[in-house]
PDB file of N, CA and C in Angstrom:
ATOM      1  N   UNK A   1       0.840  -1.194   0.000  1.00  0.00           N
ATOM      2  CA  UNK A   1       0.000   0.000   0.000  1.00  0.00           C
ATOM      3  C   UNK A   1       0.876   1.245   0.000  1.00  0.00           C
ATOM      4  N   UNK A   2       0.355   2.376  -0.201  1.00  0.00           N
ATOM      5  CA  UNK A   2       1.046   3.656  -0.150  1.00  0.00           C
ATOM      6  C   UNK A   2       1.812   3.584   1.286  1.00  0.00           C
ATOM      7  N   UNK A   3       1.048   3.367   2.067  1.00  0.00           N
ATOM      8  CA  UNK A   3       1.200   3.779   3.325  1.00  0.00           C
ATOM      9  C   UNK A   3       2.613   3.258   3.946  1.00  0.00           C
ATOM     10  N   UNK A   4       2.635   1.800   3.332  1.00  0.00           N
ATOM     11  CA  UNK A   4       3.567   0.734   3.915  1.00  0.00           C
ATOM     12  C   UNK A   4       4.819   1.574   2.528  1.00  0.00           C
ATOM     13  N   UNK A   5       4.559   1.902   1.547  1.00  0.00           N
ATOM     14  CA  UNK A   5       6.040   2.321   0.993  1.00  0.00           C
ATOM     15  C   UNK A   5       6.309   3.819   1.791  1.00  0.00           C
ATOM     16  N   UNK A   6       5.667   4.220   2.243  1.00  0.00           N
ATOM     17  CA  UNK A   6       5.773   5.625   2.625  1.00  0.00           C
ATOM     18  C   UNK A   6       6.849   5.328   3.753  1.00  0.00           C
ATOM     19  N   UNK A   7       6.498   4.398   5.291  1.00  0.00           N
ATOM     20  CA  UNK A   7       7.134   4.209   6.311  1.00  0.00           C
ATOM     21  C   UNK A   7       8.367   3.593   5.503  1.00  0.00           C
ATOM     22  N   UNK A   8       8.349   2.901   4.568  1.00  0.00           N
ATOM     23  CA  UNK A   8       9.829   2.072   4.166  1.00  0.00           C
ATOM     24  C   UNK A   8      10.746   3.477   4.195  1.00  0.00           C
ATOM     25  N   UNK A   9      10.577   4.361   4.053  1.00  0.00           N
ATOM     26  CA  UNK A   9      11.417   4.948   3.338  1.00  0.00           C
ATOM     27  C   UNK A   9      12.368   5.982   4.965  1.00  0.00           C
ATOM     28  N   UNK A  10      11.448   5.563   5.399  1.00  0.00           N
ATOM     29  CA  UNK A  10      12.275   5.763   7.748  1.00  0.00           C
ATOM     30  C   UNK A  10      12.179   4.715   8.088  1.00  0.00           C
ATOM     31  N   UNK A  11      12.988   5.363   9.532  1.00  0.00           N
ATOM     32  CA  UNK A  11      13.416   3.940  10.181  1.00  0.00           C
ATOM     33  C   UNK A  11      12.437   3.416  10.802  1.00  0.00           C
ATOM     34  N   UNK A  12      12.318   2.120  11.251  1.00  0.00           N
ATOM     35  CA  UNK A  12      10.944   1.477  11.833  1.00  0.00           C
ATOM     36  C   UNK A  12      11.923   0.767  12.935  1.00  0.00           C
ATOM     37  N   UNK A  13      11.111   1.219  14.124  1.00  0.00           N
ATOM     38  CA  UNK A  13      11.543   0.472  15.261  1.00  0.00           C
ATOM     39  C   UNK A  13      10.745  -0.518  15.789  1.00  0.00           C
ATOM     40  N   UNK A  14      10.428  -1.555  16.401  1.00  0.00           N
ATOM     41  CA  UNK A  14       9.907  -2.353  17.128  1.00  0.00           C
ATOM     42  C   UNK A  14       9.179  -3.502  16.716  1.00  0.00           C
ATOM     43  N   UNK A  15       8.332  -3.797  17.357  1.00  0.00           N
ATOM     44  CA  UNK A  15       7.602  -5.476  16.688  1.00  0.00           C
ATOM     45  C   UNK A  15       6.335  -4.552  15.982  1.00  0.00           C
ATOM     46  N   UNK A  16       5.429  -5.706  15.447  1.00  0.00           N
ATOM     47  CA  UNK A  16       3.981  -5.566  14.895  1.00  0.00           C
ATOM     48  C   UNK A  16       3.291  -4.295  15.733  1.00  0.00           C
ATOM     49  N   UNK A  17       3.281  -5.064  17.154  1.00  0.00           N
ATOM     50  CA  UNK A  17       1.914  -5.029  18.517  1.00  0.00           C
ATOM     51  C   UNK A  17       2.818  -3.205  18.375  1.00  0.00           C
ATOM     52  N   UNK A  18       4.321  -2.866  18.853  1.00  0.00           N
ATOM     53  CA  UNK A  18       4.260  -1.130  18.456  1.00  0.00           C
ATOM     54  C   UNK A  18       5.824  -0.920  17.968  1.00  0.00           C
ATOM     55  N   UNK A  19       4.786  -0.158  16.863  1.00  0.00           N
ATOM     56  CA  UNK A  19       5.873   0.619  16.237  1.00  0.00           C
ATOM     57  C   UNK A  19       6.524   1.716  15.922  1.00  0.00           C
ATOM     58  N   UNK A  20       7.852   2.523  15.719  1.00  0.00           N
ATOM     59  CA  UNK A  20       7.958   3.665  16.304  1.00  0.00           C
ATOM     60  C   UNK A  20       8.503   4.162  14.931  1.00  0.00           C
ATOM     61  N   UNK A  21       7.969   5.012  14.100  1.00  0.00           N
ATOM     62  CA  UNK A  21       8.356   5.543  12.993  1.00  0.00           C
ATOM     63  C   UNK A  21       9.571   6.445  13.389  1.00  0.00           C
ATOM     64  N   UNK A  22      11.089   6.462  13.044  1.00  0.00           N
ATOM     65  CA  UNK A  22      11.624   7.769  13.355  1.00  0.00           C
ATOM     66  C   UNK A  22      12.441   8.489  11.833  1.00  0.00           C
ATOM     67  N   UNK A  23      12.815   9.531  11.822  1.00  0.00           N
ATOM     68  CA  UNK A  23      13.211  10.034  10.649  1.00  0.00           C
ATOM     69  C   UNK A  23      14.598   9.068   9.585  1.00  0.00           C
ATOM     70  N   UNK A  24      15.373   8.975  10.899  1.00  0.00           N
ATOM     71  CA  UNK A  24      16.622   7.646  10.704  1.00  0.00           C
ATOM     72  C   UNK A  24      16.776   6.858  11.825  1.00  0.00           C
ATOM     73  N   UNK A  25      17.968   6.439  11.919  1.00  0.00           N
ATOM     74  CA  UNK A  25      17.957   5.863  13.152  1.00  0.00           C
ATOM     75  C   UNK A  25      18.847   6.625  13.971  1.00  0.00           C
ATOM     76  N   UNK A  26      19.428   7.657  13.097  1.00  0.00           N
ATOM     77  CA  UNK A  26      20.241   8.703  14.554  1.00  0.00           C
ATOM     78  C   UNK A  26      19.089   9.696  15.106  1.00  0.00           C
ATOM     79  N   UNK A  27      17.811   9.691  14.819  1.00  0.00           N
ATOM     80  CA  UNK A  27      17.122  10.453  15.543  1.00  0.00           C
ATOM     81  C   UNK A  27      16.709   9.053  16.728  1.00  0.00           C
ATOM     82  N   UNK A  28      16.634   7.825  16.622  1.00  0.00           N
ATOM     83  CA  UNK A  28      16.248   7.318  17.417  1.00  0.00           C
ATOM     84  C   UNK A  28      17.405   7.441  19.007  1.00  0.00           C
ATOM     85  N   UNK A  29      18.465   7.364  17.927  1.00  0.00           N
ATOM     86  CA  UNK A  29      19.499   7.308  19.022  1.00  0.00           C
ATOM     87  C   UNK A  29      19.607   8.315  19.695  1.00  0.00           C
ATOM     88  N   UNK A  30      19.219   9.799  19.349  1.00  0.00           N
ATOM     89  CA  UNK A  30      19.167  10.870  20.224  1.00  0.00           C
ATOM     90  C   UNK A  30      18.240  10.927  21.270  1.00  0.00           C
ATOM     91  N   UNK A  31      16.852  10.030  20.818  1.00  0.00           N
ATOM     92  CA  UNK A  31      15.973  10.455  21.759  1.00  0.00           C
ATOM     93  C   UNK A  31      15.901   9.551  23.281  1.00  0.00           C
ATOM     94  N   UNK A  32      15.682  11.089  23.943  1.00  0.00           N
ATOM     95  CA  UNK A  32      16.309  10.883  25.497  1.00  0.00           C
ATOM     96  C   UNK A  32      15.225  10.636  26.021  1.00  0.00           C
ATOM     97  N   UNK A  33      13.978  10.971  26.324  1.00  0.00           N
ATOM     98  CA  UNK A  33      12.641  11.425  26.863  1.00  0.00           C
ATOM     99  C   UNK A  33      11.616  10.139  27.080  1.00  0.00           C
ATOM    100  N   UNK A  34      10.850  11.008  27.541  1.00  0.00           N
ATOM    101  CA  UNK A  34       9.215  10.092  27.403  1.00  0.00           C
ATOM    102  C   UNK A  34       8.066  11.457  27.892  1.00  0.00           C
ATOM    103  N   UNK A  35       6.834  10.988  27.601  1.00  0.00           N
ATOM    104  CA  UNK A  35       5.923  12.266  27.401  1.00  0.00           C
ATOM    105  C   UNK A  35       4.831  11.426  28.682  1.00  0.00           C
ATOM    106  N   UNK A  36       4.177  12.218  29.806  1.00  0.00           N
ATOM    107  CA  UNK A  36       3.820  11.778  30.856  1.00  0.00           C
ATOM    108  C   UNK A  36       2.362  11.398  29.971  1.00  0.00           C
ATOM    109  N   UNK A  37       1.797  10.194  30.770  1.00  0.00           N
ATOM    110  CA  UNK A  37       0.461   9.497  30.110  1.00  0.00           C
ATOM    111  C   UNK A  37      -0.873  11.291  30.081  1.00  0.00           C
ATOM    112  N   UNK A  38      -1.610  11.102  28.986  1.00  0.00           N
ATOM    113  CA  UNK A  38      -2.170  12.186  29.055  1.00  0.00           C
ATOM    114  C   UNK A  38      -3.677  11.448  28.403  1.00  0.00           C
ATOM    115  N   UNK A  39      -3.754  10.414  28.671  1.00  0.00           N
ATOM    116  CA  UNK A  39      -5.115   9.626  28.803  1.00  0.00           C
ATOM    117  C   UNK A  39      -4.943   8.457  27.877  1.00  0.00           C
ATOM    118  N   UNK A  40      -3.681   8.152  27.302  1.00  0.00           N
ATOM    119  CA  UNK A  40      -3.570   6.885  26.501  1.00  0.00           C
ATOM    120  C   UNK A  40      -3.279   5.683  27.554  1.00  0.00           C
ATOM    121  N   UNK A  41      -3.385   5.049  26.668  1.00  0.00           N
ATOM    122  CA  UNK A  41      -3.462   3.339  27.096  1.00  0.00           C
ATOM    123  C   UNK A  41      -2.033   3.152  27.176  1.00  0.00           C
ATOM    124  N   UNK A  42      -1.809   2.144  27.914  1.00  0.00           N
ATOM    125  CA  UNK A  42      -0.099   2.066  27.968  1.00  0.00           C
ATOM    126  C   UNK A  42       0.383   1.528  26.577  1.00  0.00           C
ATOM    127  N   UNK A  43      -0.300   0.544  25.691  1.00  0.00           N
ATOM    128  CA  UNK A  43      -0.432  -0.485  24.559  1.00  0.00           C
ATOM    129  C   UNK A  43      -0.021   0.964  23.690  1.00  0.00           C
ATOM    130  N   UNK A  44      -0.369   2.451  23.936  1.00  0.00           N
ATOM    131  CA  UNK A  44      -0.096   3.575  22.707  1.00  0.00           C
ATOM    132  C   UNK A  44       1.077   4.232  23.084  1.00  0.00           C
ATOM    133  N   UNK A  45       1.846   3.949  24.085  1.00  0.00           N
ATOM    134  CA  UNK A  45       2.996   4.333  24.581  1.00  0.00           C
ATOM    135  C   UNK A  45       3.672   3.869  23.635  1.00  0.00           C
ATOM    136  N   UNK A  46       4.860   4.194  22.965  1.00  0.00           N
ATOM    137  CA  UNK A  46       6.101   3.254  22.670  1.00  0.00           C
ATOM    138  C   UNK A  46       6.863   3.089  23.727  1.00  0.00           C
ATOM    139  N   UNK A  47       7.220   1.742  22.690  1.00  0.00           N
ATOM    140  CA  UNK A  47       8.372   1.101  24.144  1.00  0.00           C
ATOM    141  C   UNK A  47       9.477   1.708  24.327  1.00  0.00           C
ATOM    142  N   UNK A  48      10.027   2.720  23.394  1.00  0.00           N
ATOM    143  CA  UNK A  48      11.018   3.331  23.745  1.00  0.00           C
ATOM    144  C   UNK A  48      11.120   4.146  24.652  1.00  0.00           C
ATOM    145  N   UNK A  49       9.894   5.215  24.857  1.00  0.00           N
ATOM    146  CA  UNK A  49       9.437   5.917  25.598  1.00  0.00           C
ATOM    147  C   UNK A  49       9.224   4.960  27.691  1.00  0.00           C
ATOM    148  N   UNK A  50       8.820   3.831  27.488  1.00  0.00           N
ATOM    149  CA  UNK A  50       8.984   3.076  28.416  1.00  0.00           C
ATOM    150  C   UNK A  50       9.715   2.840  28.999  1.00  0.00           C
ATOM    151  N   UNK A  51      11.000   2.729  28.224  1.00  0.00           N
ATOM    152  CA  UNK A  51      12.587   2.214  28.362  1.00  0.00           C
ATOM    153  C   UNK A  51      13.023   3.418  29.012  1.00  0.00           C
ATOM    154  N   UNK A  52      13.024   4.583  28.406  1.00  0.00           N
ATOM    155  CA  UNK A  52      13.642   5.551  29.124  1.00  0.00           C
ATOM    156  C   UNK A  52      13.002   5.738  30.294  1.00  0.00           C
ATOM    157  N   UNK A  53      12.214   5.425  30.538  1.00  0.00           N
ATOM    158  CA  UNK A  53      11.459   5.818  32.128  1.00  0.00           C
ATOM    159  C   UNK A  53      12.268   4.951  32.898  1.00  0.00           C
ATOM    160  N   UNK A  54      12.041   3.446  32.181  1.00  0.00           N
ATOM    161  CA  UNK A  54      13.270   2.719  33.930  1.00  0.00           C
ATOM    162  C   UNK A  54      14.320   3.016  33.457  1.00  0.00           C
ATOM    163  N   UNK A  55      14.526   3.357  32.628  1.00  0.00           N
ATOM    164  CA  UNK A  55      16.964   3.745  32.727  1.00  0.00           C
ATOM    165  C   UNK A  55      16.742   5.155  33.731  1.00  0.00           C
ATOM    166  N   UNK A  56      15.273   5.869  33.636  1.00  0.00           N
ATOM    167  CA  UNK A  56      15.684   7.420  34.182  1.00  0.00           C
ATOM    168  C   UNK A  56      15.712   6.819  35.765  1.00  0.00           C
ATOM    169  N   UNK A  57      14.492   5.865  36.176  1.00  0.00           N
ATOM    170  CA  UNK A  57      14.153   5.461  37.385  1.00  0.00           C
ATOM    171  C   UNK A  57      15.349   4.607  37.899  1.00  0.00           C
ATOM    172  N   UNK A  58      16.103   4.036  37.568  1.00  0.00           N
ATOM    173  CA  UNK A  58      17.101   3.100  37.404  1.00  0.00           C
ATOM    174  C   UNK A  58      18.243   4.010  38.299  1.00  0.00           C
ATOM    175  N   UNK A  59      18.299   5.133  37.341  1.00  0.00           N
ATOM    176  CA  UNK A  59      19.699   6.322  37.560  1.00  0.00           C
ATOM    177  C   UNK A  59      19.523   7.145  38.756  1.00  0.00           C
ATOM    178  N   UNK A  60      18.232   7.341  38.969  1.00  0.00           N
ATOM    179  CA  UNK A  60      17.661   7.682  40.294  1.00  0.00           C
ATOM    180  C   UNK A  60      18.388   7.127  41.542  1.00  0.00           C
ATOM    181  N   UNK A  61      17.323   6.190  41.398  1.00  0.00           N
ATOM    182  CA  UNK A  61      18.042   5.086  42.579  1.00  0.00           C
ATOM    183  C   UNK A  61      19.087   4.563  42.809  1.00  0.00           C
ATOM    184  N   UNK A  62      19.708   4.183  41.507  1.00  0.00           N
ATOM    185  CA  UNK A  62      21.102   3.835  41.479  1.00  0.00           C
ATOM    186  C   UNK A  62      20.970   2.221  41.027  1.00  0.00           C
ATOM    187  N   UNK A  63      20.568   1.645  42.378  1.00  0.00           N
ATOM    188  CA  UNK A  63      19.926   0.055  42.481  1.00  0.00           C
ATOM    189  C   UNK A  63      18.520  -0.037  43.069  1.00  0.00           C
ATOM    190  N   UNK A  64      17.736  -0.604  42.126  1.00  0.00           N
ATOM    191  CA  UNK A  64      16.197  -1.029  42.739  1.00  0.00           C
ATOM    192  C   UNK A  64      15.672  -2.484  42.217  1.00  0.00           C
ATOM    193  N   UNK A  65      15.036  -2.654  43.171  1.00  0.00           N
ATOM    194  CA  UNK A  65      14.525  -4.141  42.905  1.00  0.00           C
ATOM    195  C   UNK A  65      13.231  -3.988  41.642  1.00  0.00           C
ATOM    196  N   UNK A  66      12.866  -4.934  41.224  1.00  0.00           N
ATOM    197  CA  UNK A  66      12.144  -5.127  39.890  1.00  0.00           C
ATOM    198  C   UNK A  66      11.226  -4.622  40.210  1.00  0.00           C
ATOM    199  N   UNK A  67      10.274  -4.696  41.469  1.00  0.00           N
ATOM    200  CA  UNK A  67       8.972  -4.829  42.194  1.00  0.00           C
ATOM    201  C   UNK A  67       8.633  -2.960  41.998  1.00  0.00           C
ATOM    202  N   UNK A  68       9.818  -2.461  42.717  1.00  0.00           N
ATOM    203  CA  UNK A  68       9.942  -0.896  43.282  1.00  0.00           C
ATOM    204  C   UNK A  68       9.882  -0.349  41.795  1.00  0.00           C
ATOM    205  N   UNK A  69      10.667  -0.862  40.855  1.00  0.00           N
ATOM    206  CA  UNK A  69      10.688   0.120  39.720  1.00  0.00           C
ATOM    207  C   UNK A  69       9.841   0.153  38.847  1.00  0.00           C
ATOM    208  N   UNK A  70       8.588  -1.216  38.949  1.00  0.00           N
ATOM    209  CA  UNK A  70       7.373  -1.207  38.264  1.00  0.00           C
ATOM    210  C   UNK A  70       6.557   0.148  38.938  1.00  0.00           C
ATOM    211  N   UNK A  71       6.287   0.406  40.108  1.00  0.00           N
ATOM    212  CA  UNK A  71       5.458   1.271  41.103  1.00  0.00           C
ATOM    213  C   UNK A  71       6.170   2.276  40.257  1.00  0.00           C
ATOM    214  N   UNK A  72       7.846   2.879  40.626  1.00  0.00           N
ATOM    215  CA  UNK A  72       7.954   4.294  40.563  1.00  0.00           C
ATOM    216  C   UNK A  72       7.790   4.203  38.617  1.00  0.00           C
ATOM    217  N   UNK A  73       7.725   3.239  37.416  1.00  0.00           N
ATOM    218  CA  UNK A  73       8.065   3.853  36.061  1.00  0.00           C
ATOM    219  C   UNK A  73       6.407   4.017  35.710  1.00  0.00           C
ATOM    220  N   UNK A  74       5.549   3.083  36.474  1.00  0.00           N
ATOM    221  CA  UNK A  74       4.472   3.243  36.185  1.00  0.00           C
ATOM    222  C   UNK A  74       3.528   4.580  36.589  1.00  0.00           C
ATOM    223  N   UNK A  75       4.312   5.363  37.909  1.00  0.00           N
ATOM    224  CA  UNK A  75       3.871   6.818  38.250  1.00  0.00           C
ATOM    225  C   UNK A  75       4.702   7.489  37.513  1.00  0.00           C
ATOM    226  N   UNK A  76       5.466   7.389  37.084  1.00  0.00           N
ATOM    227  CA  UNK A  76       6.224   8.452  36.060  1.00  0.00           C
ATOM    228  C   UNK A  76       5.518   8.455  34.954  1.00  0.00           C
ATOM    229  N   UNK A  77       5.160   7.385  34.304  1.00  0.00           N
ATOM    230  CA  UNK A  77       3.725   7.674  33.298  1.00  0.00           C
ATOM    231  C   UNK A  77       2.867   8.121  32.766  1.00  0.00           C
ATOM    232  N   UNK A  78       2.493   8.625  34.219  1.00  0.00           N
ATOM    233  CA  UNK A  78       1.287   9.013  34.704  1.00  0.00           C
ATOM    234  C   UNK A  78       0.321   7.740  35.263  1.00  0.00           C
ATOM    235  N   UNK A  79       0.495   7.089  35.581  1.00  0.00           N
ATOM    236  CA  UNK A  79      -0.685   5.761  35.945  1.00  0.00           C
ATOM    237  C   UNK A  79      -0.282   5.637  37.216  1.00  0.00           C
ATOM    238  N   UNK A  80      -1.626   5.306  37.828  1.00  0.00           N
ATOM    239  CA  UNK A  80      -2.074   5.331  39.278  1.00  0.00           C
ATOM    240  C   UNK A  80      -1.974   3.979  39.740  1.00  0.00           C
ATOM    241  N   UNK A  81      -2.270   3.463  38.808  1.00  0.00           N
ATOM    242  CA  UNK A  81      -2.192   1.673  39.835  1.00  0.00           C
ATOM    243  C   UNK A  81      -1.358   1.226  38.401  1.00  0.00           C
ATOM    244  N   UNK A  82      -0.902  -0.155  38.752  1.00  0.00           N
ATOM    245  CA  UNK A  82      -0.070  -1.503  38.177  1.00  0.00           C
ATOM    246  C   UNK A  82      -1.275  -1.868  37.242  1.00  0.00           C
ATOM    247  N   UNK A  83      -2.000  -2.322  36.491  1.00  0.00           N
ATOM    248  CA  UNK A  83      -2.660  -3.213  35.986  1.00  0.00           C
ATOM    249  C   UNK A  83      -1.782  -4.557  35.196  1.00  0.00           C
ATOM    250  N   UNK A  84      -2.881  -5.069  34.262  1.00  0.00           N
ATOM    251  CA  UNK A  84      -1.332  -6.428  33.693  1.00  0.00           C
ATOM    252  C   UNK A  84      -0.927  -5.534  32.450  1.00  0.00           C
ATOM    253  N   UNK A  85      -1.551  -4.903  31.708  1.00  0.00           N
ATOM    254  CA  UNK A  85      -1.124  -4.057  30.797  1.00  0.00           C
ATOM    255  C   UNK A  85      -0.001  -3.764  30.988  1.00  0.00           C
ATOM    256  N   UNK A  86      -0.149  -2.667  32.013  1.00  0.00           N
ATOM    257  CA  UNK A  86       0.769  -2.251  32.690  1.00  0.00           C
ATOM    258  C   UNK A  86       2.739  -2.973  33.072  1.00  0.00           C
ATOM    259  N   UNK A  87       2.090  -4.155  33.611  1.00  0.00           N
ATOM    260  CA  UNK A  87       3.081  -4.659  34.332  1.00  0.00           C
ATOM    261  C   UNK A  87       3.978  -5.137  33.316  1.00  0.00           C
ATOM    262  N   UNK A  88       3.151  -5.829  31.945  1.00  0.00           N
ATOM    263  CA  UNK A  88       3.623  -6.659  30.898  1.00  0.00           C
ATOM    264  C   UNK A  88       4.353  -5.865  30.143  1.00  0.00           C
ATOM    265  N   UNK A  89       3.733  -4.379  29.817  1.00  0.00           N
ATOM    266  CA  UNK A  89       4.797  -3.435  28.659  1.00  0.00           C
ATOM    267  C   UNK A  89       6.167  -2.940  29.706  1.00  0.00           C
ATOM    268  N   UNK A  90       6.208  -3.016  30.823  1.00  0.00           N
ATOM    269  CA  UNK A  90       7.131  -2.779  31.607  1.00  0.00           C
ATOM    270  C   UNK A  90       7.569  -3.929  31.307  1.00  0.00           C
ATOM    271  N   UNK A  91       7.727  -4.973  32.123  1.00  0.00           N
ATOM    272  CA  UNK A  91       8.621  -6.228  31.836  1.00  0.00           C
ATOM    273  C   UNK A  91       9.244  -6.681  30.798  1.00  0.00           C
ATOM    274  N   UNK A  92       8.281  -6.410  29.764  1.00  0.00           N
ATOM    275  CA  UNK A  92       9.328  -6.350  28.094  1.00  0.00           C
ATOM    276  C   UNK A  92       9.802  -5.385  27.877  1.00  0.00           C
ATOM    277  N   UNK A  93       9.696  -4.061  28.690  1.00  0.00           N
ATOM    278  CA  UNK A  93      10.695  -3.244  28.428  1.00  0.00           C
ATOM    279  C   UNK A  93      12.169  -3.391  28.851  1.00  0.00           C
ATOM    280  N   UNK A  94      11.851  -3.414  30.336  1.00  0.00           N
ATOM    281  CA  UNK A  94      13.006  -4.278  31.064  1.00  0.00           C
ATOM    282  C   UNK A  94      14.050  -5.917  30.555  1.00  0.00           C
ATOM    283  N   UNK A  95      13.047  -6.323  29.932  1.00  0.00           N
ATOM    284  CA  UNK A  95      13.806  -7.476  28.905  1.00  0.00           C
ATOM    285  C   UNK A  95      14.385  -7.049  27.802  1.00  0.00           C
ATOM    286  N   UNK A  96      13.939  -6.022  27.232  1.00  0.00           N
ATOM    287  CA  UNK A  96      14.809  -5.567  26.327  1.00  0.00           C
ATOM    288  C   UNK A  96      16.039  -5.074  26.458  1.00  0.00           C
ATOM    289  N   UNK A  97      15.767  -4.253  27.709  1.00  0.00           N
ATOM    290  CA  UNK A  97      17.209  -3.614  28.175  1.00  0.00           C
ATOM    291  C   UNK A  97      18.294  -4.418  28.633  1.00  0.00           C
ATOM    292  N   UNK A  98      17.613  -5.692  29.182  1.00  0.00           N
ATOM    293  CA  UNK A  98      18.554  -6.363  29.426  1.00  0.00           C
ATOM    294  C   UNK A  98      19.412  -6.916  28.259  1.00  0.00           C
ATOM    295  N   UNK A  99      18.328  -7.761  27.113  1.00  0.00           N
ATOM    296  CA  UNK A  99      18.795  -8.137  26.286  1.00  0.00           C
ATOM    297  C   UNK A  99      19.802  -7.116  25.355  1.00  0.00           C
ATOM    298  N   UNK A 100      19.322  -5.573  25.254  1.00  0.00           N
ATOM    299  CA  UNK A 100      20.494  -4.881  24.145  1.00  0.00           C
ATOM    300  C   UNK A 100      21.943  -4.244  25.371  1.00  0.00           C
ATOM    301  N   UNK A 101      21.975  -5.039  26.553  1.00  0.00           N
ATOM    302  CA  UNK A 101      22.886  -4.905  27.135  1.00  0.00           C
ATOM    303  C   UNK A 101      23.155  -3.291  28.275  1.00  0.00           C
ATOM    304  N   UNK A 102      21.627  -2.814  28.732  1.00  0.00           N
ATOM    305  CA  UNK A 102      21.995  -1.576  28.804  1.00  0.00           C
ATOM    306  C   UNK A 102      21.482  -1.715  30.473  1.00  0.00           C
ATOM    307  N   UNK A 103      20.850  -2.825  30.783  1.00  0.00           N
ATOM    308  CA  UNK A 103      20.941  -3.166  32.685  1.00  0.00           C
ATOM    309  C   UNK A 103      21.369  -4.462  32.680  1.00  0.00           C
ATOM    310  N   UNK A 104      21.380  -4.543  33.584  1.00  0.00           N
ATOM    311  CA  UNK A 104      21.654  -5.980  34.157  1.00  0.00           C
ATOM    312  C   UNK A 104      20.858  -6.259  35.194  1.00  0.00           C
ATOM    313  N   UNK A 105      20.258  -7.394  35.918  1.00  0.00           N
ATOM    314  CA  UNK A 105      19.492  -7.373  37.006  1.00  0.00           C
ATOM    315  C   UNK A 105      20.708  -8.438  38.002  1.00  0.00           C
ATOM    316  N   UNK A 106      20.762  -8.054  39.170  1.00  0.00           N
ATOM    317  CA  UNK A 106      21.678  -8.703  39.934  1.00  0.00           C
ATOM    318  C   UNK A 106      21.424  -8.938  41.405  1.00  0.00           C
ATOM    319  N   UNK A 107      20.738 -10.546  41.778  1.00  0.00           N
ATOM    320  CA  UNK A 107      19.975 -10.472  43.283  1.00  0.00           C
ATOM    321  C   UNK A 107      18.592  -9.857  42.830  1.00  0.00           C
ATOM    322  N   UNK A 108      18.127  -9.652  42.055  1.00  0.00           N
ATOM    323  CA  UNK A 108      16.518  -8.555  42.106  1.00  0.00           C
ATOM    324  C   UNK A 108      16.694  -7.380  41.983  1.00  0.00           C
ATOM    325  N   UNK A 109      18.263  -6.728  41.978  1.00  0.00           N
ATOM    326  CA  UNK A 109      18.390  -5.665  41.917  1.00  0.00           C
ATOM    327  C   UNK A 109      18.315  -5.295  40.482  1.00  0.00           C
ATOM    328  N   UNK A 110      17.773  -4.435  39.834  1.00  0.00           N
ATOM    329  CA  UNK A 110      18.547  -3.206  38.545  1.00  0.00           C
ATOM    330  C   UNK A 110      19.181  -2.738  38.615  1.00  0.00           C
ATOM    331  N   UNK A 111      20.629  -2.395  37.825  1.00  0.00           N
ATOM    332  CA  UNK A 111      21.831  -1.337  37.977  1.00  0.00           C
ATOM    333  C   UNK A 111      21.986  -0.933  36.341  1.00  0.00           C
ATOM    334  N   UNK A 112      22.055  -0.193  35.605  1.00  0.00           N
ATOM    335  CA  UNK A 112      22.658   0.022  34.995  1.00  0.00           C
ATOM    336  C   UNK A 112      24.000   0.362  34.360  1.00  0.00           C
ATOM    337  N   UNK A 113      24.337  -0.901  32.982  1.00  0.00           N
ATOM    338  CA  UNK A 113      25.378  -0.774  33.038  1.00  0.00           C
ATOM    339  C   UNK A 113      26.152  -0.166  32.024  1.00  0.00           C
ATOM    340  N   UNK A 114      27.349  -0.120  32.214  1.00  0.00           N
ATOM    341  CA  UNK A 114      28.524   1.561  31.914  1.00  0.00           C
ATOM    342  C   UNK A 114      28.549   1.115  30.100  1.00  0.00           C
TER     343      UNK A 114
END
């Protein structure tokens, strides 16, 4: 379709379920942020935007257990309670980070690493 040659032509980040159109991929790499929930669903968040919340929550604390950093990335959000939504786009966020090498979890703890 138009639509699908249109995105070919930027970078595409993520799976099917979300995807993050960016101009290249050095704009992805610049972006630092996340935008506080302003009535979306967590599912319309990107995960990138997710990610930076626990590396910010992460840097905070220094070291936090998995449990603590669901509570504080999910009020950084903006969201009031945990739901599974919730808990699940966090946890694959956190798996990701682990997997592209950027925490480590050690004892239950999170640290981010250098």
């Amino acid at each position: 379709t138009d639509v699908t040659a249109a995105i070919d032509a930027f970078y595409v980040d993520g799976d099917d379920d979300r995807r993050t159109v960016w101009m290249d991929k050095k704009a992805k790499v610049a972006f630092n942020g996340y935008r506080q929930n302003n009535g979306r669903d967590i599912t319309e968040i990107p995960m990138v935007e997710i990610e930076h919340v626990i590396l910010e929550a992460i840097t905070e604390q220094f070291s936090i257990s998995v449990d603590s950093l669901s509570l504080i990335a999910a009020k950084k959000l903006g969201f009031t309670r945990r739901g599974t939504k919730v808990e699940l786009a966090l946890n694959t966020a956190v798996e990701n980070l682990v997997e592209n090498r950027q925490i480590e979890i050690v004892d239950g703890k999170m640290h981010i690493l250098a």
